[in-house]
N, C-alpha and C. Protein backbone atom coordinates (compact mmCIF):
# COMPACT_ATOMS: atom_id res chain seq x y z
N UNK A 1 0.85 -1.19 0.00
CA UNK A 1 0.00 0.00 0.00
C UNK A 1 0.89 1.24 0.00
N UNK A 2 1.10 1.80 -1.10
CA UNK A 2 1.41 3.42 -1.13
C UNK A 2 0.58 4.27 -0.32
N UNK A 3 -0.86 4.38 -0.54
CA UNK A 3 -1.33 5.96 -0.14
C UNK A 3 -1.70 7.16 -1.28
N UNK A 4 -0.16 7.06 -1.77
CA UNK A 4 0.12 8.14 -2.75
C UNK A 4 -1.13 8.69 -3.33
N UNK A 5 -1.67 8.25 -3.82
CA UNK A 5 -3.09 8.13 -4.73
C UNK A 5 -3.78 9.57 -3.96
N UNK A 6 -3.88 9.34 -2.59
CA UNK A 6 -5.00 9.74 -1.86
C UNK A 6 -4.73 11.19 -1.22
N UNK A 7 -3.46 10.83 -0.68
CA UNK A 7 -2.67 12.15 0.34
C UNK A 7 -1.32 12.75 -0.51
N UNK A 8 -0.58 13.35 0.14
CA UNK A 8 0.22 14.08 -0.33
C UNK A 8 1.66 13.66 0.06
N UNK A 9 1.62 12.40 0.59
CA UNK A 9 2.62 11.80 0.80
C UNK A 9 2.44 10.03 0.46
N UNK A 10 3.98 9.50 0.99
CA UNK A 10 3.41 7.82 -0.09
C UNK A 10 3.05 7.39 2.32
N UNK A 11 2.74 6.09 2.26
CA UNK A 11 2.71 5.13 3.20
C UNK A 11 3.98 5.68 4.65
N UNK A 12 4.98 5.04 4.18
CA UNK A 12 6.08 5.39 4.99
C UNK A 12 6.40 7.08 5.25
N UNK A 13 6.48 7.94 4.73
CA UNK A 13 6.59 9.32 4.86
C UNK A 13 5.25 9.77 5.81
N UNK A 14 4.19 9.25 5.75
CA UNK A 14 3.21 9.75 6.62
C UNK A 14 3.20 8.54 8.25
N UNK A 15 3.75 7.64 8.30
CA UNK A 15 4.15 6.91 9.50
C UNK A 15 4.90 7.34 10.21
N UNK A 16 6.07 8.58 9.51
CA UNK A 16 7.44 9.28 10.06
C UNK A 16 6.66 10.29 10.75
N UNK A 17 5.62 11.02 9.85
CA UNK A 17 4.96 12.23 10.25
C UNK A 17 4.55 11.82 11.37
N UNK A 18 3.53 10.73 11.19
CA UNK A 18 2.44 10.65 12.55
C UNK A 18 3.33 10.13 13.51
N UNK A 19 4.51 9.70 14.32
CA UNK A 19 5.12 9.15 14.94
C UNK A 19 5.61 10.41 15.37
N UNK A 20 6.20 11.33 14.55
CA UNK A 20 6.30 12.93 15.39
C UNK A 20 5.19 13.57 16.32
N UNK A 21 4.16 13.09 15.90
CA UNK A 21 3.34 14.28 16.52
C UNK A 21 2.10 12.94 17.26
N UNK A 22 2.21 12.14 17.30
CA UNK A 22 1.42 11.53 18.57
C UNK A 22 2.57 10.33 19.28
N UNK A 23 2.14 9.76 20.63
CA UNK A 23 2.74 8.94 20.90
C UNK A 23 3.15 7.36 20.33
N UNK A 24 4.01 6.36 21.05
CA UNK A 24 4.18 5.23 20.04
C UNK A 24 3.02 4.47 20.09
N UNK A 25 2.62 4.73 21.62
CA UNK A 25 1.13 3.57 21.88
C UNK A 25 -0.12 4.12 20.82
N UNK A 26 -0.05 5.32 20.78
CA UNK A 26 -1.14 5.82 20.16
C UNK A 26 -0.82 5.18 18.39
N UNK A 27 0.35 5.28 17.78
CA UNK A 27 1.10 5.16 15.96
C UNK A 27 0.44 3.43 16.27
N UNK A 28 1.15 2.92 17.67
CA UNK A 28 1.04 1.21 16.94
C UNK A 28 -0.80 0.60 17.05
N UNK A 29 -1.18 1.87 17.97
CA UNK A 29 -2.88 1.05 17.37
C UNK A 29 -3.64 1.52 16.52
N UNK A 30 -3.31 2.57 15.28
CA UNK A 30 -3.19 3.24 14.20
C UNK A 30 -2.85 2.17 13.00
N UNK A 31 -2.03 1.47 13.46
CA UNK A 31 -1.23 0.66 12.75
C UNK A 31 -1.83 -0.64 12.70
N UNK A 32 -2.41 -0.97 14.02
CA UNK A 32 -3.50 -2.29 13.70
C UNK A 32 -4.98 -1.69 13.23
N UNK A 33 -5.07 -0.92 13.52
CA UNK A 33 -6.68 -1.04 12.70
C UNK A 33 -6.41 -0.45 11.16
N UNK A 34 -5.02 -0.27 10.96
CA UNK A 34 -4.69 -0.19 9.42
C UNK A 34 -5.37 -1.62 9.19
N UNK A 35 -4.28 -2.28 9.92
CA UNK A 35 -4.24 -3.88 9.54
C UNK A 35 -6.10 -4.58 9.38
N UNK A 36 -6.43 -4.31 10.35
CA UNK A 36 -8.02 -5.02 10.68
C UNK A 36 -8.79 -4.07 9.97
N UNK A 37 -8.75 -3.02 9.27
CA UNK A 37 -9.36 -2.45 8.57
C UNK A 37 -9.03 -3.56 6.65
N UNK A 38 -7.83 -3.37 6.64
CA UNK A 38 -7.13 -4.06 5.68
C UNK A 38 -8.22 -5.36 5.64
N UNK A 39 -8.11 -6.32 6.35
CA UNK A 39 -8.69 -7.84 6.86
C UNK A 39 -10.47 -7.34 6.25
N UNK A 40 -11.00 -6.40 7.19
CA UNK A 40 -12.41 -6.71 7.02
C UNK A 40 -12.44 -6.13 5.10
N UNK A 41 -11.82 -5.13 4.93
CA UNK A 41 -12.07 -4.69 3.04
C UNK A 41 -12.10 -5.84 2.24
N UNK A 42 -11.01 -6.86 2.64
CA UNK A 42 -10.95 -8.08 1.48
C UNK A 42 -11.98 -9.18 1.90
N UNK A 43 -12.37 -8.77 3.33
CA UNK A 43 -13.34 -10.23 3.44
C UNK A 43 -14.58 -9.67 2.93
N UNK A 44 -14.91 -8.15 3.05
CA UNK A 44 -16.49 -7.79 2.26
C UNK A 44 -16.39 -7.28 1.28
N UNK A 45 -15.60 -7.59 -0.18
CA UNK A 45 -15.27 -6.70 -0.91
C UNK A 45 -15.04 -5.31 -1.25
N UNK A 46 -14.60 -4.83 -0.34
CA UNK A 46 -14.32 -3.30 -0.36
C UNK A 46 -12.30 -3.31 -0.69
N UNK A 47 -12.32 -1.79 -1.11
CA UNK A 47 -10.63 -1.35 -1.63
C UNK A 47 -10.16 -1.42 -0.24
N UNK A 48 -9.24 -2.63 0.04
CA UNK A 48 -7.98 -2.39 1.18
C UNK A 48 -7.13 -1.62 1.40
N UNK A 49 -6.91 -0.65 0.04
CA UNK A 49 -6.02 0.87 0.13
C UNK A 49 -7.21 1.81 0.86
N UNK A 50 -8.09 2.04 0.07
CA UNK A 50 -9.04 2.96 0.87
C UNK A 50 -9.31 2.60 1.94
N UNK A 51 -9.51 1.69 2.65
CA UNK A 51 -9.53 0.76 4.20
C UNK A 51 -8.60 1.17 5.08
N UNK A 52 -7.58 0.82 4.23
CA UNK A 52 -6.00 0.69 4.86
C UNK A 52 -6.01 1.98 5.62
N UNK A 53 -6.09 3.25 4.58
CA UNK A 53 -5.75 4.46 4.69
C UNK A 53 -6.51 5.23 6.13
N UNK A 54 -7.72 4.94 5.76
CA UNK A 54 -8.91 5.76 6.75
C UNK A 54 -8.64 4.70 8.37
N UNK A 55 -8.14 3.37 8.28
CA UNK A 55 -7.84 2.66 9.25
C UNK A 55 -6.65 3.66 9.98
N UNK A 56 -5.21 3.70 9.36
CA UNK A 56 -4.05 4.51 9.89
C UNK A 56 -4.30 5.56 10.27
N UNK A 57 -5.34 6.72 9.34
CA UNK A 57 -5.80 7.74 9.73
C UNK A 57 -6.59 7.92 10.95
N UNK A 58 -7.36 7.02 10.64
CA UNK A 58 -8.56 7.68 12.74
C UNK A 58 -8.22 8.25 13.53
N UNK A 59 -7.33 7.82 14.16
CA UNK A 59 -6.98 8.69 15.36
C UNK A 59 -6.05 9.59 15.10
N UNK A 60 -5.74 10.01 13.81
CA UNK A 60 -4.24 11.09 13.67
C UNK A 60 -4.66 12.58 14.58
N UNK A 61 -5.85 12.77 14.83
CA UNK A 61 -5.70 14.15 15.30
C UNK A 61 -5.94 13.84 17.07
N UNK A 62 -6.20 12.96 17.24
CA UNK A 62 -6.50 12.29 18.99
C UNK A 62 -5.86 12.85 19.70
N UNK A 63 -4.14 12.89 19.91
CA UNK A 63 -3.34 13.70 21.15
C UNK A 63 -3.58 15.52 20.60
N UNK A 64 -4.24 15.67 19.59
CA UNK A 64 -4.32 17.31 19.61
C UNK A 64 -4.67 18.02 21.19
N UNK A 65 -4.02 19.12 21.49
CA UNK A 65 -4.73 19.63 22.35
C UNK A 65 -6.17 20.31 21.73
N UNK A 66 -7.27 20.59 23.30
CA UNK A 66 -8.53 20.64 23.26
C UNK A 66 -8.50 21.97 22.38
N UNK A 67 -7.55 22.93 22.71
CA UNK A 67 -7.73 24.08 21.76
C UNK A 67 -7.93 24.01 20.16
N UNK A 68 -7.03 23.14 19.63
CA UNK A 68 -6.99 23.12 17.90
C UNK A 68 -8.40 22.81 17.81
N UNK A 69 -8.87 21.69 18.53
CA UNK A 69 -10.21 21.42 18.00
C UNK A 69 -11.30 22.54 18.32
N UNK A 70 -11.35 23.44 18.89
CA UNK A 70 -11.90 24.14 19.24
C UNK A 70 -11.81 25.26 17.89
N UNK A 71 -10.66 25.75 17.91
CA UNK A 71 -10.32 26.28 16.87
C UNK A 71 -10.81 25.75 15.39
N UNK A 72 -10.73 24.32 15.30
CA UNK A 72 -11.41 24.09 13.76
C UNK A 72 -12.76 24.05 13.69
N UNK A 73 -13.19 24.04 15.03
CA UNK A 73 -14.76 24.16 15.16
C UNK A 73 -14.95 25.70 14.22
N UNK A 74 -14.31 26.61 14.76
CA UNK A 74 -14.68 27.69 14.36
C UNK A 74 -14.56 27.95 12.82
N UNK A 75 -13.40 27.33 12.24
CA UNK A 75 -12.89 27.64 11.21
C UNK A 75 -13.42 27.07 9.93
N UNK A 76 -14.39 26.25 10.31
CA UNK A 76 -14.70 25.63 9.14
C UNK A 76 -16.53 25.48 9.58
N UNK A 77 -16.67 26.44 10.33
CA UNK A 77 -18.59 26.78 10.56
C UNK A 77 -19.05 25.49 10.86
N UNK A 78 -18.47 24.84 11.85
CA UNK A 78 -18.87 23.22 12.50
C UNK A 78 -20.10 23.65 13.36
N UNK A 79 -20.82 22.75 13.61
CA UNK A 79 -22.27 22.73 14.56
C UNK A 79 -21.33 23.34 15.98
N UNK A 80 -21.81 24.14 16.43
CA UNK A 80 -20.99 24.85 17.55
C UNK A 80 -21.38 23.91 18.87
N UNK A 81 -22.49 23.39 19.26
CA UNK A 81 -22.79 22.87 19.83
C UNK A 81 -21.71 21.40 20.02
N UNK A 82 -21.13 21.32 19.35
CA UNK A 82 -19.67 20.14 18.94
C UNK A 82 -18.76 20.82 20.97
N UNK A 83 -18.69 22.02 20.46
CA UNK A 83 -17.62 22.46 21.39
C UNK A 83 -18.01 21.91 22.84
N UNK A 84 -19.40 21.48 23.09
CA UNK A 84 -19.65 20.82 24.14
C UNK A 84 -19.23 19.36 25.09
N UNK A 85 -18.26 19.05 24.02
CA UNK A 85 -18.35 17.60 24.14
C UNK A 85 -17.00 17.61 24.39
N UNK A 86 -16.29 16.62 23.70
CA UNK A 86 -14.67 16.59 24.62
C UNK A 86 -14.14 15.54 22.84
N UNK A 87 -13.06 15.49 23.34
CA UNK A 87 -11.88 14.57 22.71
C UNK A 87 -12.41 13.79 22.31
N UNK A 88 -12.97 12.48 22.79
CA UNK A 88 -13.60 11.04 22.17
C UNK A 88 -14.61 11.39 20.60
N UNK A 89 -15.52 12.78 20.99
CA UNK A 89 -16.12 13.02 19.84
C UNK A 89 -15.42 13.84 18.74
N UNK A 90 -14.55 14.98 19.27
CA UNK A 90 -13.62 15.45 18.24
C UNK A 90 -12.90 14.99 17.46
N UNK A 91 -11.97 13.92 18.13
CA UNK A 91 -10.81 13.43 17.40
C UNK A 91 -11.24 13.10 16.46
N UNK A 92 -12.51 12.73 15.91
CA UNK A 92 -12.95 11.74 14.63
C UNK A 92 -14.10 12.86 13.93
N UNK A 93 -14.89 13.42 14.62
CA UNK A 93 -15.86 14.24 13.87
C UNK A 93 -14.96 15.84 13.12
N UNK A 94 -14.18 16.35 13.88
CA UNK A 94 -13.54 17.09 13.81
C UNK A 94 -11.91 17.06 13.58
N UNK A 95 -11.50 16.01 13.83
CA UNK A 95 -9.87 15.56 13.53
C UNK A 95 -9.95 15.33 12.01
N UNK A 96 -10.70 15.01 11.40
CA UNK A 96 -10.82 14.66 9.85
C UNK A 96 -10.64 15.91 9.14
N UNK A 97 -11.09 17.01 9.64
CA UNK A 97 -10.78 18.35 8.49
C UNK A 97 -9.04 18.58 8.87
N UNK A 98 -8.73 18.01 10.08
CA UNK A 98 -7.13 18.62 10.67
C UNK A 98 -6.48 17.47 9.35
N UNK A 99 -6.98 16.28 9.26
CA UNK A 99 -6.11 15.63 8.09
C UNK A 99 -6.42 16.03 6.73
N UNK A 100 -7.00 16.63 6.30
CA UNK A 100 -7.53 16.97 5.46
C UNK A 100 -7.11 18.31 5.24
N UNK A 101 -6.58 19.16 6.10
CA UNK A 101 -5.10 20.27 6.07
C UNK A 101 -3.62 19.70 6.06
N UNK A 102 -3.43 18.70 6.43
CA UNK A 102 -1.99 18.21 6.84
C UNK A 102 -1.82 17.52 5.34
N UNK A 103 -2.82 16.60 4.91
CA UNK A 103 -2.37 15.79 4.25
C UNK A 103 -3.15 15.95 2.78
N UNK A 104 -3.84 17.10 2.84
CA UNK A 104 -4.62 17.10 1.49
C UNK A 104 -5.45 15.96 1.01
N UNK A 105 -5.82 15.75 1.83
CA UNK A 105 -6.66 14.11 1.72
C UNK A 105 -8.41 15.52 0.98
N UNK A 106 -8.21 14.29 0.02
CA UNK A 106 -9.25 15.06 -1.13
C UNK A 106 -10.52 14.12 -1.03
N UNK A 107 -10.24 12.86 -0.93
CA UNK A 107 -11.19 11.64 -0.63
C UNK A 107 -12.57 11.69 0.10
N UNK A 108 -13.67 11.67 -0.37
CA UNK A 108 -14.98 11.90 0.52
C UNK A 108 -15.14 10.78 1.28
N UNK A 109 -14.63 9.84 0.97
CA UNK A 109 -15.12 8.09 1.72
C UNK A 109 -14.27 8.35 2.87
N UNK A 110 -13.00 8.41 2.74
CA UNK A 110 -12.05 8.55 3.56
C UNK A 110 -12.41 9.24 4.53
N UNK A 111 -12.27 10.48 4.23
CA UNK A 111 -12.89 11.77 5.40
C UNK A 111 -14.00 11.12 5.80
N UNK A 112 -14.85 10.41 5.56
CA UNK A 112 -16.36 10.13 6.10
C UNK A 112 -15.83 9.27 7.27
N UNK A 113 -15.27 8.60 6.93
CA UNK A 113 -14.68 7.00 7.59
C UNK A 113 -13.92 7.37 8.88
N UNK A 114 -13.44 8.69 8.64
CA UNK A 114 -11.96 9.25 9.99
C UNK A 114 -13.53 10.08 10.72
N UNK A 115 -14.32 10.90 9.99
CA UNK A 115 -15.23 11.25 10.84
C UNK A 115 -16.02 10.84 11.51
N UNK A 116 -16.43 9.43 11.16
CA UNK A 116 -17.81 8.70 11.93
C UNK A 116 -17.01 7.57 12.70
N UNK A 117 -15.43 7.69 12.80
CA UNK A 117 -15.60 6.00 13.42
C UNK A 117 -15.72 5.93 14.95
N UNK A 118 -16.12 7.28 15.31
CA UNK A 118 -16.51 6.93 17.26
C UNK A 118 -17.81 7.27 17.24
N UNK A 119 -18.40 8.39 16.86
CA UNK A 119 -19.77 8.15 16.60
C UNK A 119 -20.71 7.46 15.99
N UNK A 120 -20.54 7.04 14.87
CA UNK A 120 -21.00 6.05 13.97
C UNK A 120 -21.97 7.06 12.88
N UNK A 121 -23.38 7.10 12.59
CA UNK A 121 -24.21 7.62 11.92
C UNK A 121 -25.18 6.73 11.79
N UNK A 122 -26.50 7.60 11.31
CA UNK A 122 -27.60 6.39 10.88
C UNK A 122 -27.57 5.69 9.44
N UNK A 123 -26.41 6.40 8.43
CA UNK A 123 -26.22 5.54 7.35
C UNK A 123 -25.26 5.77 7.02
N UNK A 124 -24.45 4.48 7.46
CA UNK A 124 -22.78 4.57 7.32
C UNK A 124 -22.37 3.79 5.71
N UNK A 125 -21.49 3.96 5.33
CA UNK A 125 -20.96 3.23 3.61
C UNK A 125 -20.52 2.31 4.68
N UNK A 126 -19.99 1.22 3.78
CA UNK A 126 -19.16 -0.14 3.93
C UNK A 126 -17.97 0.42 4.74
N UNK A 127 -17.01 1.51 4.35
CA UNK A 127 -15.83 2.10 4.35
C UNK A 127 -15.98 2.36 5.86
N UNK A 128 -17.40 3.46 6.29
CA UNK A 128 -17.56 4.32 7.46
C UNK A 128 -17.88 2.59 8.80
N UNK A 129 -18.68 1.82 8.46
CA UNK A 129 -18.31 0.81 9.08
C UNK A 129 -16.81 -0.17 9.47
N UNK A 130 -16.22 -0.15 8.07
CA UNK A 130 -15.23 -1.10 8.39
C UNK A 130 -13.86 -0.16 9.24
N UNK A 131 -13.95 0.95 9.26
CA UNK A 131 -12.74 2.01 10.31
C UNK A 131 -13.72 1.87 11.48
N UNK A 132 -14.88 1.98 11.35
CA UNK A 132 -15.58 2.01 13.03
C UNK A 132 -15.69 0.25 13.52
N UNK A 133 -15.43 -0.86 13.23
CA UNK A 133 -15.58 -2.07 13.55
C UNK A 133 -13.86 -2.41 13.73
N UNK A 134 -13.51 -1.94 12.93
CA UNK A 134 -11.81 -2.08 13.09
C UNK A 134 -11.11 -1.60 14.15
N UNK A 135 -11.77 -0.11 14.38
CA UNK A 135 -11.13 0.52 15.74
C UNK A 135 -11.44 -0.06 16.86
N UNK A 136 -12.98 -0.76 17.02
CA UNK A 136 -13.00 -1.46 17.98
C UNK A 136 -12.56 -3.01 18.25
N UNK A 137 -12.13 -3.88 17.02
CA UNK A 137 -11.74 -5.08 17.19
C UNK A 137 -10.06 -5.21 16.81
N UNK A 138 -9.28 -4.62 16.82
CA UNK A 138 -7.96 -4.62 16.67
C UNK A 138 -7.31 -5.19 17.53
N UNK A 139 -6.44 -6.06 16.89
CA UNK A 139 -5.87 -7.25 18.29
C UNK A 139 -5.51 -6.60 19.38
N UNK A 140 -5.20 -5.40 19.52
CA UNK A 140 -4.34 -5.00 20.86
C UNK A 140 -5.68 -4.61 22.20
N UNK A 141 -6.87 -4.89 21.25
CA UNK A 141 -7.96 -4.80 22.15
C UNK A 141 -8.09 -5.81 23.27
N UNK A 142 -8.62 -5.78 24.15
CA UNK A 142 -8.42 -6.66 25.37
C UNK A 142 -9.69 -6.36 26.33
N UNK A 143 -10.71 -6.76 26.08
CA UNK A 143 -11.71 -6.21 27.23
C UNK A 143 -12.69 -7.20 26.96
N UNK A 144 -13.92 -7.38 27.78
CA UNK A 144 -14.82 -8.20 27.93
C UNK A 144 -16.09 -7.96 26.95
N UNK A 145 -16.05 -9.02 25.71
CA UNK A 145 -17.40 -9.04 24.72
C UNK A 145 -16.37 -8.50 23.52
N UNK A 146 -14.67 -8.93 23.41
CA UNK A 146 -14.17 -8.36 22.30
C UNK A 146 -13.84 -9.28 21.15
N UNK A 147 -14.03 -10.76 22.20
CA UNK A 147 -13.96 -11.85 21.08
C UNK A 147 -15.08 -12.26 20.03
N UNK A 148 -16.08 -11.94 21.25
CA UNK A 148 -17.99 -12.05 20.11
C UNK A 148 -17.76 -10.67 19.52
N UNK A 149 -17.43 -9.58 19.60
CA UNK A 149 -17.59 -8.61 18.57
C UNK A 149 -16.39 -9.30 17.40
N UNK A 150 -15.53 -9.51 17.62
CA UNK A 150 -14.28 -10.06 16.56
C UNK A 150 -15.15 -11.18 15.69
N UNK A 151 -15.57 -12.00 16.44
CA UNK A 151 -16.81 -13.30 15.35
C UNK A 151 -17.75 -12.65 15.06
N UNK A 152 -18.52 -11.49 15.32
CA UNK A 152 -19.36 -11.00 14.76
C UNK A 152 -18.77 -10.07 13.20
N UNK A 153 -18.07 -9.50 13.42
CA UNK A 153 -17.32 -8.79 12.14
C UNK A 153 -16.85 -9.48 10.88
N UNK A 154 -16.75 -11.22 11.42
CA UNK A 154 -16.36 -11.55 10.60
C UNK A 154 -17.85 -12.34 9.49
N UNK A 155 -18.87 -11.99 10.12
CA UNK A 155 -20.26 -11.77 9.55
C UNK A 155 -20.66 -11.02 8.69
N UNK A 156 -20.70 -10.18 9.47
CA UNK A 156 -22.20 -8.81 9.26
C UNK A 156 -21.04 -7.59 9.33
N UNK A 157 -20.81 -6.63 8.85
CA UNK A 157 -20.60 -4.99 9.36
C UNK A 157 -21.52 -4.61 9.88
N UNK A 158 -22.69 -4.70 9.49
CA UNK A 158 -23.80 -4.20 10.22
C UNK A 158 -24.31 -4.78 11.38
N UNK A 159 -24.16 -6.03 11.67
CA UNK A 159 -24.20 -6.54 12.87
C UNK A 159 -23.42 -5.95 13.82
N UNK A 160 -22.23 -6.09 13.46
CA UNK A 160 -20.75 -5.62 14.09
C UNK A 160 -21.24 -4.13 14.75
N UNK A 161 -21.32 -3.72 13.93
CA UNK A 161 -21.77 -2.12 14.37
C UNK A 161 -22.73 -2.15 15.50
N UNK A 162 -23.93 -2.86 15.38
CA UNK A 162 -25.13 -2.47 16.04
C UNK A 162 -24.61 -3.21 17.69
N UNK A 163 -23.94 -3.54 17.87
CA UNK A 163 -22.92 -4.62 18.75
C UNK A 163 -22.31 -3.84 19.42
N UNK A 164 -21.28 -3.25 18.82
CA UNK A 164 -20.19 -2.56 19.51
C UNK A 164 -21.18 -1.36 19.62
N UNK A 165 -22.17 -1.01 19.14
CA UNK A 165 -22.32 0.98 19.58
C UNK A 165 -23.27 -0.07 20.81
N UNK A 166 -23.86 -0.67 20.92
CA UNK A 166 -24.43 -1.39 22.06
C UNK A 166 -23.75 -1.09 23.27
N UNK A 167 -22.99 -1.90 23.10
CA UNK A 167 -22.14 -2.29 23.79
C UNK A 167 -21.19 -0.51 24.79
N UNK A 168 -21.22 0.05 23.66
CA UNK A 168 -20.21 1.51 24.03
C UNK A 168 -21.67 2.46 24.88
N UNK A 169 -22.89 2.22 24.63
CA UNK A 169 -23.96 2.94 24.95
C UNK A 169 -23.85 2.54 26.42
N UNK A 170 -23.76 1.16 26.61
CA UNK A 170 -23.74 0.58 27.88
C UNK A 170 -23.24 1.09 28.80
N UNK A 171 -21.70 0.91 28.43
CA UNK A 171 -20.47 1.12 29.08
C UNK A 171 -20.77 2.76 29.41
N UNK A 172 -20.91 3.69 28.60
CA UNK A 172 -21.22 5.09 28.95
C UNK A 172 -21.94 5.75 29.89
N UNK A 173 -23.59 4.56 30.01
CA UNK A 173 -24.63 4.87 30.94
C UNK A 173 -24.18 4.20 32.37
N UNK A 174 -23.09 3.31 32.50
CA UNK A 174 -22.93 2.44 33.08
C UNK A 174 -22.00 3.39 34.24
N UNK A 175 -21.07 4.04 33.28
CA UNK A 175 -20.08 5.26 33.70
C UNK A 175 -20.73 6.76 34.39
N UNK A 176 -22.23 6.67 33.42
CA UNK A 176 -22.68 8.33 34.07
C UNK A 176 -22.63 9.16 33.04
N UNK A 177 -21.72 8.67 32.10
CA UNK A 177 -21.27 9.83 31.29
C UNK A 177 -22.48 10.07 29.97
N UNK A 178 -22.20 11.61 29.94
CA UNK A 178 -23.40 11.71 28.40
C UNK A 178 -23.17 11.15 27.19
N UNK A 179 -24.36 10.89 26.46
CA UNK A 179 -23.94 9.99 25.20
C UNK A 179 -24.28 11.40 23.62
N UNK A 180 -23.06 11.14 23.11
CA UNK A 180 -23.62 11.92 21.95
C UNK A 180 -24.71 11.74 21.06
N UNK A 181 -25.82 12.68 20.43
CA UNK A 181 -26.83 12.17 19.94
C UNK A 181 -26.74 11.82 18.94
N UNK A 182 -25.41 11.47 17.79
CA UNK A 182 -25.15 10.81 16.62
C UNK A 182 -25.11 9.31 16.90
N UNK A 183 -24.31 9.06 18.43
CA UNK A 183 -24.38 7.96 18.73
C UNK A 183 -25.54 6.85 19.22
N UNK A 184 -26.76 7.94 19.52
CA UNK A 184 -27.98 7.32 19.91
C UNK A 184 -28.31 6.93 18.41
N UNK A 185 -28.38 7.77 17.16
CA UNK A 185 -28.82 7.49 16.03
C UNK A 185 -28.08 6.30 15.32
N UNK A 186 -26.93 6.02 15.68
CA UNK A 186 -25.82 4.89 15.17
C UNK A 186 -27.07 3.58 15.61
N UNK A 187 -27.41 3.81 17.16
CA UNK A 187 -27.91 2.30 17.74
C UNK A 187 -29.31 2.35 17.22
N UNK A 188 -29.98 3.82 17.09
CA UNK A 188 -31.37 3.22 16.38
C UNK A 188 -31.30 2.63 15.23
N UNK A 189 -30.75 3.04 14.22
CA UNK A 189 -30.76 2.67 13.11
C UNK A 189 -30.32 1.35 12.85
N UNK A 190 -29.18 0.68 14.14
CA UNK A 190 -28.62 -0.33 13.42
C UNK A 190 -29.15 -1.61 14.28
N UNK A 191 -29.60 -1.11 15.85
CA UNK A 191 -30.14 -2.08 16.71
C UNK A 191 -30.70 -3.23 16.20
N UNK A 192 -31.88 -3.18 14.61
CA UNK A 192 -32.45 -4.03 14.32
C UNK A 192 -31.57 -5.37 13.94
N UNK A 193 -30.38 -5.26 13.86
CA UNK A 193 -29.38 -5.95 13.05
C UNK A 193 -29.07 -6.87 14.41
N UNK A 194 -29.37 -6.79 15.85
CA UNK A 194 -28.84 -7.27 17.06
C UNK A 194 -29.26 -8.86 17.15
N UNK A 195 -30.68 -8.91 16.46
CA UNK A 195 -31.06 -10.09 16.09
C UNK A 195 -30.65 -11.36 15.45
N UNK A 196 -29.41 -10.62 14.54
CA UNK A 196 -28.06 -11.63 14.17
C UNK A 196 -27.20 -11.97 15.24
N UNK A 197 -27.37 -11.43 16.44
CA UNK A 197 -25.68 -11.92 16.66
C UNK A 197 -25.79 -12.60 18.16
């Protein structure tokens, strides 16, 4: 996999980049949901470069401080109401225009895929699923219900999905914490799919 195609640099030149500017723990699980992004494209016929790419990408803007994102809120006339929320929803709804300055990423699938993969949406492409099922089943994952989401992916995307945002709704209410309302729309839309798995 080059890249080249997509961004403004090839594969390796943007691994150098992102290794400057976030940590190693953060580059090497970047690096597996390249990989498990890679895995689910060829098992549902989708492009493993376009996979690949939006997989490495997800989290590139994650260690930003809270300010930049704040700042691109402004700069690009984002729902202001965004500024309410924190990191988990930025890095991906709002980290996608920061790659999309760095790297000239011109790609609409792509950008869709770095934007929805923590929130999800009520109608995700193949692409916007397989970066949001990847980020959550990447081997370095380790937590309880990660092996039935891993056999579920290797099903359904849409199962997969309606699973893990389940599952993350849980864990959130479980915590106290507020749930974003893209993410309530991820589980309506896809809940019906729960019946598979």
């Amino acid at each position: 996999m080059s890249y080249a195609d997509y961004i403004s640099c090839d594969r390796d030149s943007l691994i150098k980049k992102m290794g400057q500017q976030m940590s190693q723990k953060r580059l090497a699980h970047c690096l597996r949901v390249e990989a498990a992004a890679i895995d689910l494209a060829i098992r549902f016929g989708q492009d493993p470069e376009r996979a690949g790419l939006a997989g490495l990408l997800h989290d590139y803007a994650k260690e930003l401080p809270d300010q930049e994102f704040l700042t691109l809120i402004d700069r690009y006339g984002l729902d202001p109401d965004w500024k309410h929320w924190g990191n988990n929803v930025w890095h991906g709804l709002v980290g996608a225009y920061r790659v999309k300055e760095d790297l000239d990423l011109q790609d609409r699938a792509i950008f869709r895929a770095i934007q929805f993969h923590t929130v999800g949406s009520a109608d995700m492409s193949d692409l916007d699923m397989i970066v949001y099922v990847a980020d959550y089943i990447e081997d370095g994952r380790d937590f309880p219900g990660v092996d039935k989401a891993r056999a579920i992916a290797k099903l359904s995307l849409a199962a997969a999905v309606a699973y893990e945002t389940a599952h993350t709704i849980a864990f959130l209410v479980q915590k106290g914490q507020p749930i974003f309302p893209q993410t309530l729309e991820t589980y309506n839309a896809y809940c019906p799919y729960l019946k598979e798995v």
